[in-house]
Each structure stands twice: as structure tokens, then as C-alpha cells.
Protein backbone atom coordinates (compact mmCIF):
# COMPACT_ATOMS: atom_id res chain seq x y z
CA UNK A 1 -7.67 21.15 -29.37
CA UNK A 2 -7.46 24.07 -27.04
CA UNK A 3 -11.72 24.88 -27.31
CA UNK A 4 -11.79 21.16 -25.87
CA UNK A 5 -10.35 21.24 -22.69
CA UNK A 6 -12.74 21.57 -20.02
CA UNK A 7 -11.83 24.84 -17.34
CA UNK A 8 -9.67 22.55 -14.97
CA UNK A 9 -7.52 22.02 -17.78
CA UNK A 10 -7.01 25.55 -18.59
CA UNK A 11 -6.27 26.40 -15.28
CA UNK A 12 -3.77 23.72 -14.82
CA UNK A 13 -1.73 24.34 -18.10
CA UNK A 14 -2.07 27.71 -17.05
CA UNK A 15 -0.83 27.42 -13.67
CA UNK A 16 0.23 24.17 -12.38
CA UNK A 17 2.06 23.47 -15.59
CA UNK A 18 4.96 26.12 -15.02
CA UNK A 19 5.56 25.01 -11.92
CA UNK A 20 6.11 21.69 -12.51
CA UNK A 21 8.33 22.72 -15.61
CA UNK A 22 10.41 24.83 -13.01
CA UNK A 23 10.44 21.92 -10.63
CA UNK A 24 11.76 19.85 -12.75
CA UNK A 25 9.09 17.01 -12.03
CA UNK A 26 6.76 17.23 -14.74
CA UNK A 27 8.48 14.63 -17.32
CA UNK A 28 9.05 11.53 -14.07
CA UNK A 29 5.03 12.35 -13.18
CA UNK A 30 3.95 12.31 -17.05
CA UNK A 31 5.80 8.52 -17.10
CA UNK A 32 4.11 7.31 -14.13
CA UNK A 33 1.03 8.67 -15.20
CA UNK A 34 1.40 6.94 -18.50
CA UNK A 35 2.31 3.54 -16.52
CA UNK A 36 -0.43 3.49 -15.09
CA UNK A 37 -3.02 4.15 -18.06
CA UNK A 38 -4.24 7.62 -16.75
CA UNK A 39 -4.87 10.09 -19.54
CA UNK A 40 -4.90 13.24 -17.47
CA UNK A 41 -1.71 15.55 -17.60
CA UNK A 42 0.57 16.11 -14.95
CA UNK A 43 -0.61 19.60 -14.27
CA UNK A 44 -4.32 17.90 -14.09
CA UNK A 45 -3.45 15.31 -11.61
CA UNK A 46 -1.36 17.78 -9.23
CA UNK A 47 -4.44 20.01 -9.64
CA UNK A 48 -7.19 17.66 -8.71
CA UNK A 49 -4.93 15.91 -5.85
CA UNK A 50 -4.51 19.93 -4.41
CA UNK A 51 -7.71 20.28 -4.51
CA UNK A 52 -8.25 17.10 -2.57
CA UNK A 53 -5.57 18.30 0.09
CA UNK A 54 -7.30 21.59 0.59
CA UNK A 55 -10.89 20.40 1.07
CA UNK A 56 -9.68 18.10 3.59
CA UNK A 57 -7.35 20.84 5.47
CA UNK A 58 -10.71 22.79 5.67
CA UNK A 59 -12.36 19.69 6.79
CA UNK A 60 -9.87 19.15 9.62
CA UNK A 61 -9.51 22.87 10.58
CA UNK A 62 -13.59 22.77 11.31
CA UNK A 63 -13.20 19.36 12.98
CA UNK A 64 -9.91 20.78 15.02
CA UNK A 65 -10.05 23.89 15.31
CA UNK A 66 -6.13 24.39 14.29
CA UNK A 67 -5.73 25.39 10.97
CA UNK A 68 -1.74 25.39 10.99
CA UNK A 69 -2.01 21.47 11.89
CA UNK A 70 -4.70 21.21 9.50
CA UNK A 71 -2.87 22.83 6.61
CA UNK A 72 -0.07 20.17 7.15
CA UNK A 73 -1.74 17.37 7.04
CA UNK A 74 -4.22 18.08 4.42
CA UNK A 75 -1.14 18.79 2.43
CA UNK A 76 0.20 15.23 3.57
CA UNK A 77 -2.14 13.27 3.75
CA UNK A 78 -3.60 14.44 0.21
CA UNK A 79 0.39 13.80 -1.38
CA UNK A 80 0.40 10.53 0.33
CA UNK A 81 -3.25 9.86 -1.33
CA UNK A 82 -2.03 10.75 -4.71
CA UNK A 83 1.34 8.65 -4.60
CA UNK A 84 -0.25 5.94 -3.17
CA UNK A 85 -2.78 5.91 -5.62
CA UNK A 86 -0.37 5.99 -8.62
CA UNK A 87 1.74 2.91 -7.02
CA UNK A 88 -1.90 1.01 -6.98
CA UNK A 89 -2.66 1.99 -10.59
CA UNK A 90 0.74 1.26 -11.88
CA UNK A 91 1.05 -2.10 -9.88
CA UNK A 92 -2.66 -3.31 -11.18
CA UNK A 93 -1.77 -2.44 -14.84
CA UNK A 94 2.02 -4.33 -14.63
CA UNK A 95 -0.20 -7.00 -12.71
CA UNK A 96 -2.62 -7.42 -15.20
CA UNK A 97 0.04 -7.50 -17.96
CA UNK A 98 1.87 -10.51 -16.28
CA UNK A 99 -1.32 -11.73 -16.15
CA UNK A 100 -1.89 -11.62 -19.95
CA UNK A 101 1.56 -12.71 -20.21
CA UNK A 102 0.85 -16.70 -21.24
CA UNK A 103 -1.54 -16.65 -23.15
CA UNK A 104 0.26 -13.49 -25.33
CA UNK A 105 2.86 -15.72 -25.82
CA UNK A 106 0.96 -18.85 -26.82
CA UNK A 107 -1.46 -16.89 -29.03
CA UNK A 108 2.20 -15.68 -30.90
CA UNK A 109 3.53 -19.28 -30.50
CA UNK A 110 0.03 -20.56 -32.48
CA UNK A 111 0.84 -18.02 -34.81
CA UNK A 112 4.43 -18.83 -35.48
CA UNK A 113 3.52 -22.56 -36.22
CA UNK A 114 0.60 -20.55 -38.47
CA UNK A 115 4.17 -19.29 -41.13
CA UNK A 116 3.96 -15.47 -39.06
CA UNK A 117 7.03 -13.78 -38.33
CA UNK A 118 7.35 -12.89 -34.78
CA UNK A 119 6.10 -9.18 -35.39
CA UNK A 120 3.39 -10.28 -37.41
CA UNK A 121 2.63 -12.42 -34.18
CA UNK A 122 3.03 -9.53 -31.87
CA UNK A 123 0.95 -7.43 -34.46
CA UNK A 124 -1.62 -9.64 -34.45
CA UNK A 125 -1.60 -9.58 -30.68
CA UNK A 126 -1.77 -5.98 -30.61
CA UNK A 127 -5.50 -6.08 -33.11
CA UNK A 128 -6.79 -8.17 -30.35
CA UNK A 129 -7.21 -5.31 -28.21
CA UNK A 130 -6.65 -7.00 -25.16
CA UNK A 131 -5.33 -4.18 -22.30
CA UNK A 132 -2.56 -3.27 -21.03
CA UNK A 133 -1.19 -5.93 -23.50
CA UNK A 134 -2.08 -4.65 -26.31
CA UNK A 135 -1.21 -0.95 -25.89
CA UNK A 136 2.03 -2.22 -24.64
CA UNK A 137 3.11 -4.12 -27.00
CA UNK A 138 2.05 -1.74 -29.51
CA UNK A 139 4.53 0.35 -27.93
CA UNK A 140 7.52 -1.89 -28.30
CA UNK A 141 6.74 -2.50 -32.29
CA UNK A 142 6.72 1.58 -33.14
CA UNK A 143 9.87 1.86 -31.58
CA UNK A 144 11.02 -1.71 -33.51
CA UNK A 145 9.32 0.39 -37.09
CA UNK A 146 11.77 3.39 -36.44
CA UNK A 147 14.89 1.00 -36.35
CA UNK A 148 14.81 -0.46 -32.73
CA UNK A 149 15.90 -3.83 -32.81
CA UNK A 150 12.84 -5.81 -32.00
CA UNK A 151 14.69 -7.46 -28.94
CA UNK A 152 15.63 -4.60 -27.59
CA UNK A 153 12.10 -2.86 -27.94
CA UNK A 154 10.55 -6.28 -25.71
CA UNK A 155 13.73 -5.66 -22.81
CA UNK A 156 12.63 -1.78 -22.36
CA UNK A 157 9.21 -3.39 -21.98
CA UNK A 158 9.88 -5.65 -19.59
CA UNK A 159 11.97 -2.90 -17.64
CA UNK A 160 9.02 -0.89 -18.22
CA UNK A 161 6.58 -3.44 -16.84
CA UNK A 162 9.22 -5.17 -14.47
CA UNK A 163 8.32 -8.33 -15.83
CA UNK A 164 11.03 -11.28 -15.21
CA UNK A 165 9.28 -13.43 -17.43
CA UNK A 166 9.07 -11.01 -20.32
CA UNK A 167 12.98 -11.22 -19.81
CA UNK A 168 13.70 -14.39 -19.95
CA UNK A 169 11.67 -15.32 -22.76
CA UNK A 170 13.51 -12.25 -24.59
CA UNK A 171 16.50 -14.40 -23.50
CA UNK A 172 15.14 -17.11 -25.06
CA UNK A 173 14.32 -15.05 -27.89
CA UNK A 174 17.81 -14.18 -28.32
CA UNK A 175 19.03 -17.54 -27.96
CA UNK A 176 17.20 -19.24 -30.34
CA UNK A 177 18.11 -16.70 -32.95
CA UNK A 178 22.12 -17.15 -32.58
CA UNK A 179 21.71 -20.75 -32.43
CA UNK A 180 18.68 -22.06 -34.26
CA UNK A 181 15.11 -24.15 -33.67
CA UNK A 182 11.96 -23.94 -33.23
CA UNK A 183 11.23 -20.51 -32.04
CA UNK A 184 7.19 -21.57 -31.12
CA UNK A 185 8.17 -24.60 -29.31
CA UNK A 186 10.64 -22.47 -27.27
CA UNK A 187 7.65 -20.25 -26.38
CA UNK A 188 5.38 -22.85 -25.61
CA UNK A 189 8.05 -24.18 -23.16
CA UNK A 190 8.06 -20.82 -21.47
CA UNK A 191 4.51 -20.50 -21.39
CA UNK A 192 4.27 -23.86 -19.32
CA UNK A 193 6.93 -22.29 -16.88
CA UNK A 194 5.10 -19.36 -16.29
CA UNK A 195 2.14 -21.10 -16.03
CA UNK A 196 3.10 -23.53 -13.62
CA UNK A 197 4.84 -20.91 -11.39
CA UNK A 198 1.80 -18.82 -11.43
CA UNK A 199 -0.16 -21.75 -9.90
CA UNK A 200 2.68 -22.13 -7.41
CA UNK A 201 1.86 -18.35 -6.62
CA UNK A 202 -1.60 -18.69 -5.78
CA UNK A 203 -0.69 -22.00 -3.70
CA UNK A 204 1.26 -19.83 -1.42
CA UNK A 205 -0.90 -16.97 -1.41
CA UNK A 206 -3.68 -19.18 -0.12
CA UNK A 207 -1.45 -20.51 3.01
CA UNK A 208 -0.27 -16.84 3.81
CA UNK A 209 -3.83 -15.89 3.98
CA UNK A 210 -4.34 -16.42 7.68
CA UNK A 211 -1.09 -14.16 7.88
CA UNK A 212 -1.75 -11.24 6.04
CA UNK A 213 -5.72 -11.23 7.57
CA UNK A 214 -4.11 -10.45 10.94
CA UNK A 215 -1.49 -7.98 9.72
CA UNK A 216 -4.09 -6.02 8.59
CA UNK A 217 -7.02 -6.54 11.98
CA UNK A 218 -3.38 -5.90 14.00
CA UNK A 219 -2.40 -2.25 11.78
CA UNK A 220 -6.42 -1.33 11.36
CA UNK A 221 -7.54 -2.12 14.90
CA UNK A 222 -5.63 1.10 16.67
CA UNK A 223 -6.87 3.20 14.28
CA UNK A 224 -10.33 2.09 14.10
CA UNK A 225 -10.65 2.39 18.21
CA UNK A 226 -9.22 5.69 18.43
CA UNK A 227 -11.20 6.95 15.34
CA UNK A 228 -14.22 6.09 17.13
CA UNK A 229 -13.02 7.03 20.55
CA UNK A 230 -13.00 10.87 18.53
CA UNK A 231 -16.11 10.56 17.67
CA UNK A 232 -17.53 9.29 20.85
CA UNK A 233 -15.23 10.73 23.33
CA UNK A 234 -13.71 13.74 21.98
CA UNK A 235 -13.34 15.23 25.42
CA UNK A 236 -11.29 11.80 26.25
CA UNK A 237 -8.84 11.89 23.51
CA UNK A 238 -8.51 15.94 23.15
CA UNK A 239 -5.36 15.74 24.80
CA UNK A 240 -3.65 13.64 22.48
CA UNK A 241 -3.40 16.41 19.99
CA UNK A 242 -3.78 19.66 21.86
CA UNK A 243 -0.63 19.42 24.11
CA UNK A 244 2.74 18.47 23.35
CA UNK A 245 3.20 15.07 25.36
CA UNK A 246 -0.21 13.91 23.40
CA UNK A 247 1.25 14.86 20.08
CA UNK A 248 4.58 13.05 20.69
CA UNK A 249 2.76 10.47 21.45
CA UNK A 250 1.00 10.67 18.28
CA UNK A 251 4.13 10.99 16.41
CA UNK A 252 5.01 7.86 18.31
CA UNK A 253 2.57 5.42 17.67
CA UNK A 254 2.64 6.62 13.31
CA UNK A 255 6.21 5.43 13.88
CA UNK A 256 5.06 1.90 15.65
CA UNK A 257 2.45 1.61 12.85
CA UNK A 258 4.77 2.07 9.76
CA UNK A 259 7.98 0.15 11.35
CA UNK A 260 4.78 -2.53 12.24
CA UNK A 261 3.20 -2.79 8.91
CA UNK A 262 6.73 -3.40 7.62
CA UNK A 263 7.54 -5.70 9.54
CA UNK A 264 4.26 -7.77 9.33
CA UNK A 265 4.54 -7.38 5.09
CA UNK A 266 8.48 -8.84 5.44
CA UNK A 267 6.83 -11.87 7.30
CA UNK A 268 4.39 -12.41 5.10
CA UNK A 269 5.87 -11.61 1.89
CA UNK A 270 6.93 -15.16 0.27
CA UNK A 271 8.75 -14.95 -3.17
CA UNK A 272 8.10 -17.25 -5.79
């Protein structure tokens, strides 16, 4: 109800919310949101990540001096917060649904040898409670209840959760309905798989360790000496950003930093 919203929300659906209608943006943000389990609306989130922006503009303008430069990148850096901390909610929920993956299927693969259909598996899944699994797979059955094919329903969730193994095993699924068998020894088959290439996973995680330790001392070691270097030296590193050559310079080494971290992540990065 309306009485229930707290004063943020007012002023968001108030304000924020026409604006993102007239942008256009609201209905992508309200998905991504969703993904990754947040509850707050659109208009909330953009509301509390502004606010984050502008406390930290007036935090660099006191710091600085230069409110123009502060403005920017407390706008920046607070968009850059916000997106980057909707790609970390989103990738721990789809993370921790792959995770649930296995034993999801094996709990409907026990079931199936229990006489269940495959929805009453899934249902049954579903009054476990278990998150994101649950909820997710809740969603895929209401859609199968208004006349999605239940196939169908599991593929949109395995777009929705980019989840290769959710899609083969609705291959599987699909197979094993055209031609026949035993639908919970199919699953238990494809719960070994996954099972086996998760523990390949982790085997390759731990020998990239050593790598991906020194990409990150190599991309947080600049930032951490010149961060102190401001607070110890101001006077040293004051040119850097109050003339030009010291902000191109600036510009410069956010460049070598990105193009670095890339570069480093590429090297370490080992499909499975």
C-alpha cells in the first residue's frame, strides 16, 4: 500500500520514476534488479545510488577544492558503483543457482524414480525453499500453469540464468521425450557431468591462484601508493590534477589500468 512506503519511496515514485519512464530505462533496470534478488524499485535504486554520487561530489569538492571536477566524478564514480554492484549481485545469484544446480536435479531425479511427474519434481523442489533455486524455478512452472510448454519455461531460465548446463539437460529433456527411457537415469547422468566438471573447475582455479593474486597486487599497488602519497604528500602530487599535463597524465595511467586489468583477466581466465 501507498501509507507503507517509507519517504524515499515517495519521493522516488514521485520524481525519479517519470524520468526513467521518459528515458526509456526503467523496464531493462526493473529486470536486472529482479536478477539479482533486490526488492527495491528502479526509481529507489537510481535514488539511493544519486544520493551516493552527490555525497561523494561534496566529499571531493572539500578534499579538492574544484567542484566542476568533483561534480563529474561523483556522478561517475557513483554510476560506476551502482552498475558494478548490480553485475556482482546478478553474477552471485546465477552463481549460486549453478551451484544448486546438481543436487536440484538429483533431488527431481529421486523423485522421478519416487512415480512424480517432472513438475511435481520441480514443485517439490520449489517447497524446499532453497534460494535462488527455488524462486526460480517457481518462475518457470507459473509460466508452464498459463500454457508455456514446460521445456520452454526451463530454456528462458537458463537464458535467464545463463546456465549451459540447465540447457543441455533441457536438451536431454527433450530428447528423452521424442525418443523414450528413463528420464531419472538421464538426469542422474547429467548430474555426474556437472559434477565432475565442477571439480575440474575448482582444480584450475586453484593453479591460477598464484596468477590472479598478482593481477590484483600489480592493478592495486599504483593506486594504493598514490592514494597515500595524497594523503601524505599532497603538496607532491597537487600537480597531477591541478594543471593540464598532470591531468593527462591522469587520464593516461586510468587507460594503462583498464587496458591492464584486461589484459591480466584474459591471461588468467581459463574456461572449463
Amino acid at each position: 500500500p501507498a501509507s507503507a512506503d517509507g519517504p524515499v519511496a515517495r519521493f522516488a515514485s514521485r520524481w525519479v520514476a517519470p524520468l526513467l519512464k521518459f528515458r526509456d530505462v526503467g523496464p531493462g533496470l526493473a529486470e536486472r534488479l529482479d536478477l539479482a534478488g533486490i526488492r527495491s524499485k528502479p526509481a529507489e535504486w537510481v535514488l539511493v545510488g544519486g544520493g551516493g554520487g552527490a555525497a561523494l561530489a561534496v566529499a571531493l569538492t572539500v578534499l579538492f577544492g574544484n567542484a566542476l571536477v568533483a561534480i563529474v566524478a561523483g556522478g561517475l564514480v557513483g554510476w560506476l558503483a551502482m552498475r558494478f554492484a548490480l553485475n556482482f549481485l546478478i553474477k552471485r545469484r546465477r552463481t549460486g543457482f549453478a551451484t544448486q544446480l546438481p543436487d536440484v536435479l538429483q533431488f527431481v531425479a529421486g523423485s522421478l524414480r519416487s512415480g512424480f511427474s517432472l513438475a511435481q519434481g520441480l514443485d517439490a523442489v520449489v517447497r524446499e525453499g532453497n534460494q535462488p533455486a527455488a524462486g526460480e524455478i517457481s518462475r518457470a512452472l507459473a509460466a508452464s500453469r498459463v500454457g508455456v510448454d514446460l521445456e520452454d519455461a526451463l530454456d528462458t531460465l537458463a537464458d535467464r540464468m545463463e546456465s549451459a548446463d540447465l540447457r543441455w539437460t533441457v536438451i536431454a529433456i527433450r530428447i528423452q521425450r521424442e525418443v523414450g527411457g528413463n528420464l531419472a537415469e538421464v538426469l542422474g547422468n547429467t548430474v555426474a557431468t556437472m559434477r565432475d566438471r565442477a571439480s575440474l573447475l575448482r582444480h584450475v582455479k586453484g593453479l591460477s591462484a598464484e596468477g590472479r593474486l598478482s593481477a590484483y597486487i600489480l592493478v592495486a599497488l599504483p593506486l594504493g601508493v598514490g592514494g597515500w602519497l595524497f594523503l601524505t604528500s599532497r603538496s607532491y602530487v597537487r600537480p597531477l590534477y591541478s594543471t593540464v599535463p598532470g591531468i593527462g597524465m591522469l587520464v593516461f595511467f586510468v587507460v594503462l589500468i583498464v587496458v591492464g586489468s584486461l589484459w591480466m583477466r584474459k591471461t588468467v581466465k581459463v574456461e572449463v
